[in-house]
N, C-alpha and C. Protein backbone atom coordinates (compact mmCIF):
# COMPACT_ATOMS: atom_id res chain seq x y z
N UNK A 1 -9.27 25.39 -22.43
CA UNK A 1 -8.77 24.29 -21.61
C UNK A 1 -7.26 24.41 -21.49
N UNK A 2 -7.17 24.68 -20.33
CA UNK A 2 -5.50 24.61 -19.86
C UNK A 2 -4.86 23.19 -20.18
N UNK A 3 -3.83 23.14 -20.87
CA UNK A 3 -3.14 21.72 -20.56
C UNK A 3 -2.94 21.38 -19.34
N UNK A 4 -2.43 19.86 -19.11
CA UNK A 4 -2.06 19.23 -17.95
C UNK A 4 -0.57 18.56 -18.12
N UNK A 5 0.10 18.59 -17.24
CA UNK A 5 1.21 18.42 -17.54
C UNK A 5 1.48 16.85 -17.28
N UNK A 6 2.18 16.28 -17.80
CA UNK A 6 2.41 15.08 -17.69
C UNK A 6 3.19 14.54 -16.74
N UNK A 7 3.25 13.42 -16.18
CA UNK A 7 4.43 13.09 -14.71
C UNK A 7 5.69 12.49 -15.23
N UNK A 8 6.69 12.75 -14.86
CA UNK A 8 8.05 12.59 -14.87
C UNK A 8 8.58 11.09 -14.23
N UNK A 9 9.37 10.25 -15.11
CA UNK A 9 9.68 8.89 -14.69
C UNK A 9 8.03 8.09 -14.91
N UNK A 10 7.55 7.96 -15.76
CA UNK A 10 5.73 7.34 -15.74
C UNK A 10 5.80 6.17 -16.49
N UNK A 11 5.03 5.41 -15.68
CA UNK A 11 5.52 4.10 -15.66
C UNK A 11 3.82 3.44 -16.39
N UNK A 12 4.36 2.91 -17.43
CA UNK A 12 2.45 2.52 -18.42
C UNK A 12 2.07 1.14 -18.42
N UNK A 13 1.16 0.36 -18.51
CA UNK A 13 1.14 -0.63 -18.80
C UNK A 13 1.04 -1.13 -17.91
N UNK A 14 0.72 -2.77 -18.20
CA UNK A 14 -0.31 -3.69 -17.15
C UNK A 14 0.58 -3.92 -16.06
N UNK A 15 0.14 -4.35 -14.46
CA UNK A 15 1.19 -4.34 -13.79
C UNK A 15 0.08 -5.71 -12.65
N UNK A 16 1.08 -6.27 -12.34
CA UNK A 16 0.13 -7.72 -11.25
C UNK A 16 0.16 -6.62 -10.18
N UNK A 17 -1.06 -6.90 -9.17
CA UNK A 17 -0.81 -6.63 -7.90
C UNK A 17 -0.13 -7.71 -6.87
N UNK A 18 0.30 -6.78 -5.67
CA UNK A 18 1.83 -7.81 -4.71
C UNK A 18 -0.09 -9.19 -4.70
N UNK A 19 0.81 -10.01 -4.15
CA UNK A 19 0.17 -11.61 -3.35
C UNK A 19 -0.48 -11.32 -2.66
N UNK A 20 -1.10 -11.60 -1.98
CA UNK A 20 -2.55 -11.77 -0.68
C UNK A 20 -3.54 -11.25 -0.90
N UNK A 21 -4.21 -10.37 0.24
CA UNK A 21 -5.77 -9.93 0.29
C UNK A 21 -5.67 -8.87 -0.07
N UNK A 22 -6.57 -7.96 -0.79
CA UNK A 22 -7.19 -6.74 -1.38
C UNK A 22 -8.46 -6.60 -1.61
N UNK A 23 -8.94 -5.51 -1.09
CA UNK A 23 -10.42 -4.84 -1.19
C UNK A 23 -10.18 -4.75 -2.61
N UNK A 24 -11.19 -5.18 -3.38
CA UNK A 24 -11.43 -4.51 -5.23
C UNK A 24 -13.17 -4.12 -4.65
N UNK A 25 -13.34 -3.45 -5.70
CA UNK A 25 -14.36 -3.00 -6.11
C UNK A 25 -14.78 -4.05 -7.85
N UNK A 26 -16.35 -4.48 -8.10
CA UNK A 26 -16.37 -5.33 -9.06
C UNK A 26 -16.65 -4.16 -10.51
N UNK A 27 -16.23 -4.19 -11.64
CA UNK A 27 -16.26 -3.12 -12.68
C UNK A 27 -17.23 -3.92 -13.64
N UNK A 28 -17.74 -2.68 -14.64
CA UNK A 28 -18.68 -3.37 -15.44
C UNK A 28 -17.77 -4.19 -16.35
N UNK A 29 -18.38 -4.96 -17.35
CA UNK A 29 -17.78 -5.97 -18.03
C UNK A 29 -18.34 -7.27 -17.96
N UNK A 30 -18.57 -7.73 -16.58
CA UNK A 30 -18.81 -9.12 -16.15
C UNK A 30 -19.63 -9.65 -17.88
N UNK A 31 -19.42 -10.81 -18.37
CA UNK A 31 -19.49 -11.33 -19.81
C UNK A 31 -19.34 -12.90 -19.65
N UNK A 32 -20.60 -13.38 -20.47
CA UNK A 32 -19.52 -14.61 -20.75
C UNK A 32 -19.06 -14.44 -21.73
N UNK A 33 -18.02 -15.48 -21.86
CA UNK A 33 -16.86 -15.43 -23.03
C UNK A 33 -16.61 -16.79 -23.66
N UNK A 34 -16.69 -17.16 -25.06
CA UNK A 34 -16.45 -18.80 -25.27
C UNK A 34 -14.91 -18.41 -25.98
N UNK A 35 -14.19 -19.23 -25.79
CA UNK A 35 -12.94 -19.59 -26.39
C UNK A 35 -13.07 -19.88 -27.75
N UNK A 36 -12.80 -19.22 -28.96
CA UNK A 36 -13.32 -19.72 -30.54
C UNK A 36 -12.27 -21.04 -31.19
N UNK A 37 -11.25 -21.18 -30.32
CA UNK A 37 -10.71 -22.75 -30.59
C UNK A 37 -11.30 -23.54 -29.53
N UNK A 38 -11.60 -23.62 -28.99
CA UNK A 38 -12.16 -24.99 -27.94
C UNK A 38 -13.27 -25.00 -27.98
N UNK A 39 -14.14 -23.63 -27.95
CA UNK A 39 -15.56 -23.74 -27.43
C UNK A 39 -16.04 -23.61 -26.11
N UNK A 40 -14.81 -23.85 -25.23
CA UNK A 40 -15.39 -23.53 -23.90
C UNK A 40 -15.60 -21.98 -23.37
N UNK A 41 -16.32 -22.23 -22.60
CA UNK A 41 -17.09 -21.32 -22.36
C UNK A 41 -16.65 -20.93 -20.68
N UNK A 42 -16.68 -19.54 -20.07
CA UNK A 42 -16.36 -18.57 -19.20
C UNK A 42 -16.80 -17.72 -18.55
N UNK A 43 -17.17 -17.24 -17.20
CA UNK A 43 -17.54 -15.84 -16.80
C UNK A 43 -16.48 -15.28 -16.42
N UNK A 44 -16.92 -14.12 -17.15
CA UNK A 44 -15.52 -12.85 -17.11
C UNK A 44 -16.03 -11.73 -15.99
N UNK A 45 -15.39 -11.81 -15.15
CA UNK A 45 -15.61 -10.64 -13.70
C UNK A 45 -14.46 -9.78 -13.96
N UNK A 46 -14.65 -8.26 -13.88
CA UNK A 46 -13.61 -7.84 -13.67
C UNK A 46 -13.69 -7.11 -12.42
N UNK A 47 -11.99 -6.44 -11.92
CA UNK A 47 -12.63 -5.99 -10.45
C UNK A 47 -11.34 -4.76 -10.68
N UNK A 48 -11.36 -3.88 -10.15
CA UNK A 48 -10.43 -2.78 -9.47
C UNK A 48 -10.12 -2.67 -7.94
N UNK A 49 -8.80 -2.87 -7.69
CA UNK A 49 -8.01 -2.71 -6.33
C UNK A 49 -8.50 -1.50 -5.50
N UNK A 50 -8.76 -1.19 -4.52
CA UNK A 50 -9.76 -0.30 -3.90
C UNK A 50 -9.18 -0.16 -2.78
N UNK A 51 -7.90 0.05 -2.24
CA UNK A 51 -7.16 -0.04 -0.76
C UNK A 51 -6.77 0.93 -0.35
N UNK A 52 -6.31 1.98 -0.70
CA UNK A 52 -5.30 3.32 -0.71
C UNK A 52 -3.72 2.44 -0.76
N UNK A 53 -3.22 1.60 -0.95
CA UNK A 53 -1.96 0.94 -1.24
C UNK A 53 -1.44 1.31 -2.54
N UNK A 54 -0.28 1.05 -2.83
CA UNK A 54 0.53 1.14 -3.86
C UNK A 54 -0.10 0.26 -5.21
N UNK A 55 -0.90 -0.85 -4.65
CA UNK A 55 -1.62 -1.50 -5.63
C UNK A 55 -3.06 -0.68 -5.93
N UNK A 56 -3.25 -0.10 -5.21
CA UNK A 56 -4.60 0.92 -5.83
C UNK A 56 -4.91 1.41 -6.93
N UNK A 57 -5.89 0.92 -7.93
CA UNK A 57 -6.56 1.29 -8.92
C UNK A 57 -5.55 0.12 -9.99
N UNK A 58 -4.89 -0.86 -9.21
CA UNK A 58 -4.95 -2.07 -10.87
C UNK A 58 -6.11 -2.93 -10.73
N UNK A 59 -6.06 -2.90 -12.51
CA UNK A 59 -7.21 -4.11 -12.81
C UNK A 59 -7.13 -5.24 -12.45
N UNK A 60 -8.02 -5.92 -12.07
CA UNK A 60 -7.63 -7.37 -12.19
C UNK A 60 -8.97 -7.86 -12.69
N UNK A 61 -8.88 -9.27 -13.06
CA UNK A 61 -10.26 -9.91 -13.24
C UNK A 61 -10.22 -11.61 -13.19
N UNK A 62 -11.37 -12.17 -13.26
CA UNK A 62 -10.82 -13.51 -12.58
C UNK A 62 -12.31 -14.16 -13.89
N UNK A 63 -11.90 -15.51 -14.37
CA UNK A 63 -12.65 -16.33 -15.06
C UNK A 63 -12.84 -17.94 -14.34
N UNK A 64 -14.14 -17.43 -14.10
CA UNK A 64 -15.03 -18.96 -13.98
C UNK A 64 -15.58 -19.82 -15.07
N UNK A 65 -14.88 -20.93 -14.78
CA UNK A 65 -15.31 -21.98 -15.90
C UNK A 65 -16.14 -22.82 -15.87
N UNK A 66 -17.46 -21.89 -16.85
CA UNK A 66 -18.47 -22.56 -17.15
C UNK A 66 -19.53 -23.80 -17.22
N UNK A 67 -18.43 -24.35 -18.91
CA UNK A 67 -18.88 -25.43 -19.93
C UNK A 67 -17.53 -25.49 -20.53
N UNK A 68 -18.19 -26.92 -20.60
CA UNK A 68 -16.86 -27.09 -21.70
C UNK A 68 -17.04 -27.33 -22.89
N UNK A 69 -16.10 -27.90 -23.55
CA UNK A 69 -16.46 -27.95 -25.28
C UNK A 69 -17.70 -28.48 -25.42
N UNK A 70 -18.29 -29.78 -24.96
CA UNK A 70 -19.65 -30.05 -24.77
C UNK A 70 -20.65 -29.22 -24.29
N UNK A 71 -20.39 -28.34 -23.70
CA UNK A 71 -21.70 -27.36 -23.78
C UNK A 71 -22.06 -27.86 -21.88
N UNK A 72 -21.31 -28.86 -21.30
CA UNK A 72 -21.61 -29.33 -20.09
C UNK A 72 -21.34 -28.45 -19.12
N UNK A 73 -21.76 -28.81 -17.83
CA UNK A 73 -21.18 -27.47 -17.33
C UNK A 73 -20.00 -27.80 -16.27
N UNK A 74 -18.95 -27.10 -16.08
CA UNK A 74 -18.01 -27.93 -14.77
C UNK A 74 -18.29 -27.96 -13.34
N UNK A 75 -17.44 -28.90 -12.51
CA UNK A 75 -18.25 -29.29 -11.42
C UNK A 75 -18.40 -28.75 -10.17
N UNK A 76 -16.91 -27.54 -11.05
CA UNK A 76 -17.50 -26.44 -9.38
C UNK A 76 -17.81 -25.14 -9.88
N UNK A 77 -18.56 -24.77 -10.80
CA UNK A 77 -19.15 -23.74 -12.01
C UNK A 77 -19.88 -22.86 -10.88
N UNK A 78 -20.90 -23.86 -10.86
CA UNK A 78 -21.91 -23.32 -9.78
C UNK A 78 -21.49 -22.57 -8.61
N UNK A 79 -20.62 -23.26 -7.76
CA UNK A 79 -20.28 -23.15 -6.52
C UNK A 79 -19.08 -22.19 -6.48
N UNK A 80 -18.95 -21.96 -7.32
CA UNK A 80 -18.14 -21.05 -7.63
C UNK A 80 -18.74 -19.74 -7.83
N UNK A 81 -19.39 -19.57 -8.64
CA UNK A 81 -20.62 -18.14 -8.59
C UNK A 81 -21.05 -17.97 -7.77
N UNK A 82 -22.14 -18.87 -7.09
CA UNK A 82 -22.49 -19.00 -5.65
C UNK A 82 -21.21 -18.10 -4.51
N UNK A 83 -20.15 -18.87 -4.43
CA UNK A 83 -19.10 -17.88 -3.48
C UNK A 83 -18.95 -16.46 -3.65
N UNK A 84 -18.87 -16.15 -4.74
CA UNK A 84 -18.75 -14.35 -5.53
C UNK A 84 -19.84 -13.87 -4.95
N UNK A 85 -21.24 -14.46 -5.15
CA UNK A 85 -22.95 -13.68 -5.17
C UNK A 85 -22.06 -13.62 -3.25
N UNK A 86 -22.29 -15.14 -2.68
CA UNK A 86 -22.73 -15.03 -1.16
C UNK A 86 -21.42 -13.29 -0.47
N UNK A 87 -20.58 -13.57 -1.20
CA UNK A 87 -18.95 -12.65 -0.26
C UNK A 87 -19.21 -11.53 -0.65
N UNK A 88 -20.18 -11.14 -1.65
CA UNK A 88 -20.79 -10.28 -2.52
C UNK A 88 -21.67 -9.51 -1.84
N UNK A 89 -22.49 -10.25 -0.80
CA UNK A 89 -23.35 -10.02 0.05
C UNK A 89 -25.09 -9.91 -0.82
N UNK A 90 -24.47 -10.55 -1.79
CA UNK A 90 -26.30 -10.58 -2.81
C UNK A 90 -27.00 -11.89 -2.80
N UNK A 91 -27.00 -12.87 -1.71
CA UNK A 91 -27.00 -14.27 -1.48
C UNK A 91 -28.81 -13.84 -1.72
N UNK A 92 -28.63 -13.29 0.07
CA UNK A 92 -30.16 -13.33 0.40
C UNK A 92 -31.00 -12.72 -1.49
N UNK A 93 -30.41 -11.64 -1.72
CA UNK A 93 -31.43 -10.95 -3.07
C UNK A 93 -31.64 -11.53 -4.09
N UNK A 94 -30.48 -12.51 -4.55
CA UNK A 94 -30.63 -13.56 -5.46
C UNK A 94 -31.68 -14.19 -4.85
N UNK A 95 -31.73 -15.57 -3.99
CA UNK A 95 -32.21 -16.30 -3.73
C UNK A 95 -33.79 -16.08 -3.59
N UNK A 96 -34.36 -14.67 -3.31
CA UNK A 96 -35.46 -14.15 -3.17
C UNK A 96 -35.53 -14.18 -4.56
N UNK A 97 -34.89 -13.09 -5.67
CA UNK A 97 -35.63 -12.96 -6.88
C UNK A 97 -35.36 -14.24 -8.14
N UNK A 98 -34.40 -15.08 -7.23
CA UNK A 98 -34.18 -15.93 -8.52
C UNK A 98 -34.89 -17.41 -7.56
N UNK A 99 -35.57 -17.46 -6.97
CA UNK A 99 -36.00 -18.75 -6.20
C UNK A 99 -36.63 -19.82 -6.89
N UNK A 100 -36.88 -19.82 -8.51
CA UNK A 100 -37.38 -20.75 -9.37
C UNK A 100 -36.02 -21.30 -9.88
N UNK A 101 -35.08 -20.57 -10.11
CA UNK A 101 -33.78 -21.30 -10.78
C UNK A 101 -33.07 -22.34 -9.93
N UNK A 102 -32.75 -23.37 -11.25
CA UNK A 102 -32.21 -24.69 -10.88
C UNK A 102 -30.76 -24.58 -10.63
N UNK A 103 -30.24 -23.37 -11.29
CA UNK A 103 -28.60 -23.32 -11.68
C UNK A 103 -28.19 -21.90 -11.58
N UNK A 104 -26.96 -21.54 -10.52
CA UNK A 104 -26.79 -20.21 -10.78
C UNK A 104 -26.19 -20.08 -11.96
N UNK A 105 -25.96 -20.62 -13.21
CA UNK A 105 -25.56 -20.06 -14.47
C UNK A 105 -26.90 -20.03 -15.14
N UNK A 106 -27.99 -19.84 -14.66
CA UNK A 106 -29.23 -19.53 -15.54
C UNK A 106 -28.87 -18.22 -16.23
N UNK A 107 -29.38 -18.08 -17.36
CA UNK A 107 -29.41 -16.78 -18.15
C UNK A 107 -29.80 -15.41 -17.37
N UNK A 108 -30.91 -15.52 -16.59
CA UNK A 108 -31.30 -14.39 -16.05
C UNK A 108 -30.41 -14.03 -14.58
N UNK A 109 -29.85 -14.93 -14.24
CA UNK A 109 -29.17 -14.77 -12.74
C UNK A 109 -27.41 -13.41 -13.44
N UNK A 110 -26.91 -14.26 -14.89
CA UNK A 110 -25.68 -14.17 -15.27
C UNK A 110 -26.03 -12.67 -15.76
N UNK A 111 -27.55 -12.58 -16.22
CA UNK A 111 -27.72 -10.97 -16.92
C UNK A 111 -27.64 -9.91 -15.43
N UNK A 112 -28.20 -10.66 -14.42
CA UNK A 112 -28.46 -9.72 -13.18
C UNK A 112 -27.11 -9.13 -12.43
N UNK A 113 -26.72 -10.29 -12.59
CA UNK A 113 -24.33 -10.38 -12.23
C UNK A 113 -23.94 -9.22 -12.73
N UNK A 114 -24.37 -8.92 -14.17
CA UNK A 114 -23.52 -7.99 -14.90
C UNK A 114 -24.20 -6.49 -14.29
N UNK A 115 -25.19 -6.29 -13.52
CA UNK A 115 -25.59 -4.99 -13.08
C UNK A 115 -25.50 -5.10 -11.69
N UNK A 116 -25.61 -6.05 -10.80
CA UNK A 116 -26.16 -5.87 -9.39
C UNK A 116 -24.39 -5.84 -8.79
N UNK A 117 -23.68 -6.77 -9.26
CA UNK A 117 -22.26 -6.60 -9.01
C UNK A 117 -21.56 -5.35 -8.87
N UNK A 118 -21.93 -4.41 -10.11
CA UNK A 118 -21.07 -3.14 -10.97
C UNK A 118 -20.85 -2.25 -9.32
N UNK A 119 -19.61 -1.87 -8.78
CA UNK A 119 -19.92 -1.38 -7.71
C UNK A 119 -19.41 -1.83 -6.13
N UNK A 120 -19.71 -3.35 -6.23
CA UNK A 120 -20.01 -3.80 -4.94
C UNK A 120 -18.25 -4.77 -4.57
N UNK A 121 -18.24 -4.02 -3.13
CA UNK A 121 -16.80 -4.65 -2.59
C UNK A 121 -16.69 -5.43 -2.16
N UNK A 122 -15.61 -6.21 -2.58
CA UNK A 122 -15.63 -8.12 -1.72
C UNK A 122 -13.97 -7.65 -1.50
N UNK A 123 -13.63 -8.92 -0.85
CA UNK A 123 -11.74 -8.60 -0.54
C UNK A 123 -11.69 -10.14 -1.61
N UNK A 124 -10.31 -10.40 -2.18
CA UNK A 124 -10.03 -11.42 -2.89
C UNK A 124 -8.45 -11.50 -3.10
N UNK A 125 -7.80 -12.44 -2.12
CA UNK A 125 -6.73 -13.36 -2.23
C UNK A 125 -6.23 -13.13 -3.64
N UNK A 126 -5.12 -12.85 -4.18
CA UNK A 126 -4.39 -13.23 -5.71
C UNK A 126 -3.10 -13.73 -5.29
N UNK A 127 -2.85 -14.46 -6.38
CA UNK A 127 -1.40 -14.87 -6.25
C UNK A 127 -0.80 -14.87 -7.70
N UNK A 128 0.21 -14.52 -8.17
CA UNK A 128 0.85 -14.47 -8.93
C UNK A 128 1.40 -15.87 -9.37
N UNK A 129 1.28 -16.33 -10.64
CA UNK A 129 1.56 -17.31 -11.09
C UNK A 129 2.20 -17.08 -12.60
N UNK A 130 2.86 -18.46 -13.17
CA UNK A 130 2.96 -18.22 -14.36
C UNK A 130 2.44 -18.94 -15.69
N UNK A 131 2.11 -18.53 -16.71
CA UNK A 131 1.14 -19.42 -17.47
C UNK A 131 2.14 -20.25 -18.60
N UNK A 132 1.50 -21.17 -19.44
CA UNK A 132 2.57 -22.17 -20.12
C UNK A 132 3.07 -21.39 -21.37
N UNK A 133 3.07 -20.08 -21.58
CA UNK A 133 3.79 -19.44 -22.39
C UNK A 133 5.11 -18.76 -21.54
N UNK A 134 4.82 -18.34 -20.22
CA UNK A 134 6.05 -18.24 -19.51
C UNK A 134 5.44 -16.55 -19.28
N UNK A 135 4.45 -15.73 -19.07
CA UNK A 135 3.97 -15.02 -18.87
C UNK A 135 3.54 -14.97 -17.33
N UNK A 136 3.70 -13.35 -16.37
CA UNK A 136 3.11 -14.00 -15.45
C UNK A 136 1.56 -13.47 -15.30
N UNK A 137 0.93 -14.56 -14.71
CA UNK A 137 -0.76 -13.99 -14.24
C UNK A 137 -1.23 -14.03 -12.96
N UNK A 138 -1.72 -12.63 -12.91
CA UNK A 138 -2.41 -12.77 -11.44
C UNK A 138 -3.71 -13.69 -11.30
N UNK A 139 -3.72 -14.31 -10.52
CA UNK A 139 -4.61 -15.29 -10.20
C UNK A 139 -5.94 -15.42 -8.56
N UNK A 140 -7.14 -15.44 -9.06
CA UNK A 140 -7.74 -15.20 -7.85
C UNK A 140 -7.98 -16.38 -7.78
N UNK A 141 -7.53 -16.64 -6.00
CA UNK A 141 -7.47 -17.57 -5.43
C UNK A 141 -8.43 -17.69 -4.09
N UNK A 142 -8.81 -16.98 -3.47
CA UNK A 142 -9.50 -16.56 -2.91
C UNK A 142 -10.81 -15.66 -2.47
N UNK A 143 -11.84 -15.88 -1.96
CA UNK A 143 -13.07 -14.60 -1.49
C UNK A 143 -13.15 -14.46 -0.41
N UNK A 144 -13.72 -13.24 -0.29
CA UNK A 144 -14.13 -13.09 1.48
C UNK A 144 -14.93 -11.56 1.36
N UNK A 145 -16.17 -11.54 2.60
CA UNK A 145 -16.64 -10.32 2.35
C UNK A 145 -15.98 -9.32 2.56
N UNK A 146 -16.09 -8.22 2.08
CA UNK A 146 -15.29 -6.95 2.84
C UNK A 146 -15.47 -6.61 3.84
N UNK A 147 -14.47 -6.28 4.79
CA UNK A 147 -14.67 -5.97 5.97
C UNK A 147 -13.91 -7.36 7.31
N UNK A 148 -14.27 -8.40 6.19
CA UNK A 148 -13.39 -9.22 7.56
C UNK A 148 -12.00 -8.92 7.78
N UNK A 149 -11.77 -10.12 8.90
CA UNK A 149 -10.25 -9.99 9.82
C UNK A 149 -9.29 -10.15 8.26
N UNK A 150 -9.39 -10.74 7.30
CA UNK A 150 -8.27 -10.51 6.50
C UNK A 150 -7.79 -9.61 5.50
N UNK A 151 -8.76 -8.78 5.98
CA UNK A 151 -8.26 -7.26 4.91
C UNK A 151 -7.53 -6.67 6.08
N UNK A 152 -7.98 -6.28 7.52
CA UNK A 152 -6.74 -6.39 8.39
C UNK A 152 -5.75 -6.90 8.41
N UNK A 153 -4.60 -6.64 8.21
CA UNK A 153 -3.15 -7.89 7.65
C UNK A 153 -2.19 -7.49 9.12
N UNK A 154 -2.08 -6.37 9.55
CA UNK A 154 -1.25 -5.91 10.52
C UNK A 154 -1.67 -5.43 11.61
N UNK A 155 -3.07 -5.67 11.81
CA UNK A 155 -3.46 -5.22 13.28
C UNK A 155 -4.39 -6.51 13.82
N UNK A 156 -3.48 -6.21 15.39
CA UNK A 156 -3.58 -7.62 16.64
C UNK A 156 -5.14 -7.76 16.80
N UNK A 157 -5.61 -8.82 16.52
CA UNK A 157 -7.24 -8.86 17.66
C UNK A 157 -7.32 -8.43 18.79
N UNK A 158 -8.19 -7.69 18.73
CA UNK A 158 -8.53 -6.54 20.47
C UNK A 158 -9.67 -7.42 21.17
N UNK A 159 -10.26 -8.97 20.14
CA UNK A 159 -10.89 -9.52 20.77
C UNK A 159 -12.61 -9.11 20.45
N UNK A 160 -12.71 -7.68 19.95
CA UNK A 160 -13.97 -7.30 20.13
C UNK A 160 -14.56 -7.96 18.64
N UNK A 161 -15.96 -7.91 18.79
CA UNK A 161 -16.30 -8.73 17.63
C UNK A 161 -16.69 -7.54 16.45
N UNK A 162 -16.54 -7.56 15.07
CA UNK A 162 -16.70 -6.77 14.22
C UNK A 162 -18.06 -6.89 14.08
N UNK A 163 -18.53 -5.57 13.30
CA UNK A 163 -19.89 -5.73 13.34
C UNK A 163 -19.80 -5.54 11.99
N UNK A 164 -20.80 -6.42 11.18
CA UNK A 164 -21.32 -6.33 10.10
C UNK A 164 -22.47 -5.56 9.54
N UNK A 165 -22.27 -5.00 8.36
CA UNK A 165 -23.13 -4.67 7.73
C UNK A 165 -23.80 -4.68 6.90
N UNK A 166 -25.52 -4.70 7.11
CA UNK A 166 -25.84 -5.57 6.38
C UNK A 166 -26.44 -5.04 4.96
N UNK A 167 -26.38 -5.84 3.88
CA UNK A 167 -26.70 -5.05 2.47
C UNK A 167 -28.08 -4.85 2.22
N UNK A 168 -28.61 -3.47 1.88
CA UNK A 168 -29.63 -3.26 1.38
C UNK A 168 -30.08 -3.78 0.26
N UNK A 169 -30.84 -4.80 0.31
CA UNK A 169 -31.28 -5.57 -0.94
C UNK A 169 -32.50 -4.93 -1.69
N UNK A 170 -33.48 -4.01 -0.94
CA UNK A 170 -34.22 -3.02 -1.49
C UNK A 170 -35.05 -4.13 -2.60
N UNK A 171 -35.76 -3.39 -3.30
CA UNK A 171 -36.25 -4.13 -4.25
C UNK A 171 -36.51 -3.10 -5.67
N UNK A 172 -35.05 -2.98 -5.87
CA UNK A 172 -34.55 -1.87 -6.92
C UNK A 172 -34.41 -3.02 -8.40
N UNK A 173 -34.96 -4.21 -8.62
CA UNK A 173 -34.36 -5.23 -9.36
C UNK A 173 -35.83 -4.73 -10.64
C-alpha cells in the first residue's frame, strides 16, 4: 500500500453549513435518545449535505421532541415526523404498511425510520443559531421534497411546470 499524502492548510473539525436550503441525503443513526437528567425523550435524524457546494459532505442532524419527562408526548411530535416521512416521499408506504397505527411514534413506524430513510433525499432549510452556553448550532428549520423550486436559489421561473418523481414504494418492507 502506497501512502497518501496529506493536504496542505487542512482544516478539521465540525463546521455549520451557510443558512438556507440544501439537498442532504438522510444517514444511518436515526435513534431515539432520552436525556439522563430530564428524561425527555428525542428522535435523532441525521443527514449529510449532498449539493456539490462548498457545504458538501457536512453533517448535520436535527432532533424531534418526543416526550417529555412524563413520558407524554409533545404537541407537534407527531406532525412533525409526519412532515420528514411525507417530504421524504414515504407518506403513501407508511400509510399502506402502517394503516393500524394510532401514532407515528409507534415503535414499529420509528424501527422502519431507521432503515427506509438511510439514503433518501429531502432539501431542509438550516439556520444557524446560538445555544444558552453561547455555542453556535445549526438548526433545521425547514422541509421540502427534493427537487422543488427551493433547491433552485438562482434560477428565474421559465414558467414550465416541474415534473415529479414518483417513489418506488415496491414492497421491499
Amino acid at each position: 500500500m502506497a501512502l497518501v499524502k496529506g493536504t496542505e492548510n487542512a482544516t478539521w473539525g465540525f463546521r455549520n453549513p451557510a443558512d438556507g436550503w440544501h439537498t442532504v441525503k438522510f444517514a444511518e443513526g436515526v435513534s431515539l435518545k432520552v436525556n439522563e437528567t430530564s428524561g425527555k425523550e428525542s428522535l435523532y435524524i441525521p443527514m449529510v449535505i449532498d449539493e456539490g457546494s462548498e457545504d458538501d459532505g457536512i453533517k448535520i442532524g436535527t432532533f424531534v421532541n418526543t416526550r417529555d419527562e412524563n413520558r407524554q408526548f409533545y404537541k407537534n411530535a407527531e406532525k412533525n415526523v409526519a412532515d420528514i416521512v411525507t417530504n421524504a416521499g414515504l407518506y403513501d408506504a407508511f400509510a399502506t404498511k402502517f394503516s393500524d397505527a394510532e401514532s407515528w411514534l409507534d415503535g414499529r413506524i420509528i424501527e422502519a425510520l431507521k432503515l427506509k430513510l438511510i439514503d433518501v433525499f429531502v432539501m431542509v432549510e438550516t439556520k444557524t443559531g446560538t445555544d444558552n452556553k453561547g455555542n453556535q448550532r445549526c438548526n433545521v428549520v425547514g422541509w421540502a421534497p427534493k427537487g422543488t423550486a427551493k433547491e433552485k436559489k438562482a434560477t428565474p421561473d421559465t414558467g414550465k411546470k416541474k415534473e415529479t418523481k414518483k417513489l418506488d414504494t415496491g414492497s421491499d418492507w
